[in-house]
Each structure stands twice: as C-alpha cells, then as structure tokens.
Protein backbone atom coordinates (compact mmCIF):
# COMPACT_ATOMS: atom_id res chain seq x y z
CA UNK A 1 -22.14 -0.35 -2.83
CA UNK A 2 -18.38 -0.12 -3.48
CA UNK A 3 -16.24 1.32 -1.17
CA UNK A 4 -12.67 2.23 -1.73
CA UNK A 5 -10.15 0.67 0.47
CA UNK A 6 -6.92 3.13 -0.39
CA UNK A 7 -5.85 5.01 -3.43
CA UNK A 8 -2.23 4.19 -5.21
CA UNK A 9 -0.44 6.59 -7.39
CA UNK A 10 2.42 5.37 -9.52
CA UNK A 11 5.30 7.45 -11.08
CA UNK A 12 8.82 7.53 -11.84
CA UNK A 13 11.37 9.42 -10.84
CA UNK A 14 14.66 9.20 -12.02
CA UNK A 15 15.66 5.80 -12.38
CA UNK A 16 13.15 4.80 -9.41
CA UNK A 17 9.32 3.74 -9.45
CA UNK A 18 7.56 5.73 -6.65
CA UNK A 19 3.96 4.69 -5.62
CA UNK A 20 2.39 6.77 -3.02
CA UNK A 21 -0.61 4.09 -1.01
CA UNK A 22 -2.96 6.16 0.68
CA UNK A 23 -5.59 4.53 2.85
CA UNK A 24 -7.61 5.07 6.29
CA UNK A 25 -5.87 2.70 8.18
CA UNK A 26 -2.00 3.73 7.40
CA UNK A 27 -2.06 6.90 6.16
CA UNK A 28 0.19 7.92 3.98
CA UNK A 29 3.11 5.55 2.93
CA UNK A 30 5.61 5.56 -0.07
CA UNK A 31 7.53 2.65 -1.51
CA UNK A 32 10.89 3.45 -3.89
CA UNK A 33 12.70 0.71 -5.96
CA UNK A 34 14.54 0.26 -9.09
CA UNK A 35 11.84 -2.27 -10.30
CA UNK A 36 7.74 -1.98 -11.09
CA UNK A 37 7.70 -5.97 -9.75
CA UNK A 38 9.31 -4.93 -6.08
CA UNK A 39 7.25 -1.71 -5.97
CA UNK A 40 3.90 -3.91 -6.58
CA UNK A 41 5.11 -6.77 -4.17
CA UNK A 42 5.63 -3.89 -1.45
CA UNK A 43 2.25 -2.57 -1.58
CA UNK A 44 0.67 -5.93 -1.82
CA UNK A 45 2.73 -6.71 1.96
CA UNK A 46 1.66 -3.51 3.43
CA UNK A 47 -2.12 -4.14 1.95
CA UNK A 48 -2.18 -7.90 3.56
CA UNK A 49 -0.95 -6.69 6.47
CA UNK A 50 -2.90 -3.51 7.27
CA UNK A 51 -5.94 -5.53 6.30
CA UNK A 52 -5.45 -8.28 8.28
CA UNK A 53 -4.51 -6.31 11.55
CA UNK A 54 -7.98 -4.65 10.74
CA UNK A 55 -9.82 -8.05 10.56
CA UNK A 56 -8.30 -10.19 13.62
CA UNK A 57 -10.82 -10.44 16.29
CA UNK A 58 -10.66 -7.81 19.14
CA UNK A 59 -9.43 -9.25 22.40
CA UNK A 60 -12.14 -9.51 25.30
C-alpha cells in the first residue's frame, strides 16, 4: 500500500514561484525564488535531508 510522504503545492506569485512542502516530519515549510529550477532543487535538499535524518540509525 502507498503511503504519502508530504504534499507540495506550487504557485506563483508575482514574479516569484512559491511551493508550500507539507510533510509529518517538518511541518510546514515554504520555498520562494525567481526560478521553477531553484524552487525544485530546494525541496529536493529539504526532502534528502528530512528523510535521511529519519532513516540514520538511533544511537544506543
């Protein structure tokens, strides 16, 4: 069974892109820039790195 991992909502304001990222882990977050590419590569950081802190090992 599929299970979503966050929800992204795109739009444009102005002369800005504006994607919302929603997810369990971090909340709420938006991301502004002039460009669709630097919006993209900004939720693709946060998404590595949420997802890896989630997946390292716990500490004993």
């Amino acid at each position: 069974m599929e299970e979503p991992i966050c929800h992204i909502e795109i739009s444009q304001e102005d002369d800005e892109i504006v994607a919302k990222l929603q997810s369990d882990l971090g909340g709420i977050r938006e991301f502004r820039s002039f460009t669709f590419e630097q919006v993209l590569k900004l939720i693709v950081n946060e998404l590595q790195e949420e997802l890896e802190f989630n997946s390292e090992p716990e500490a004993e």
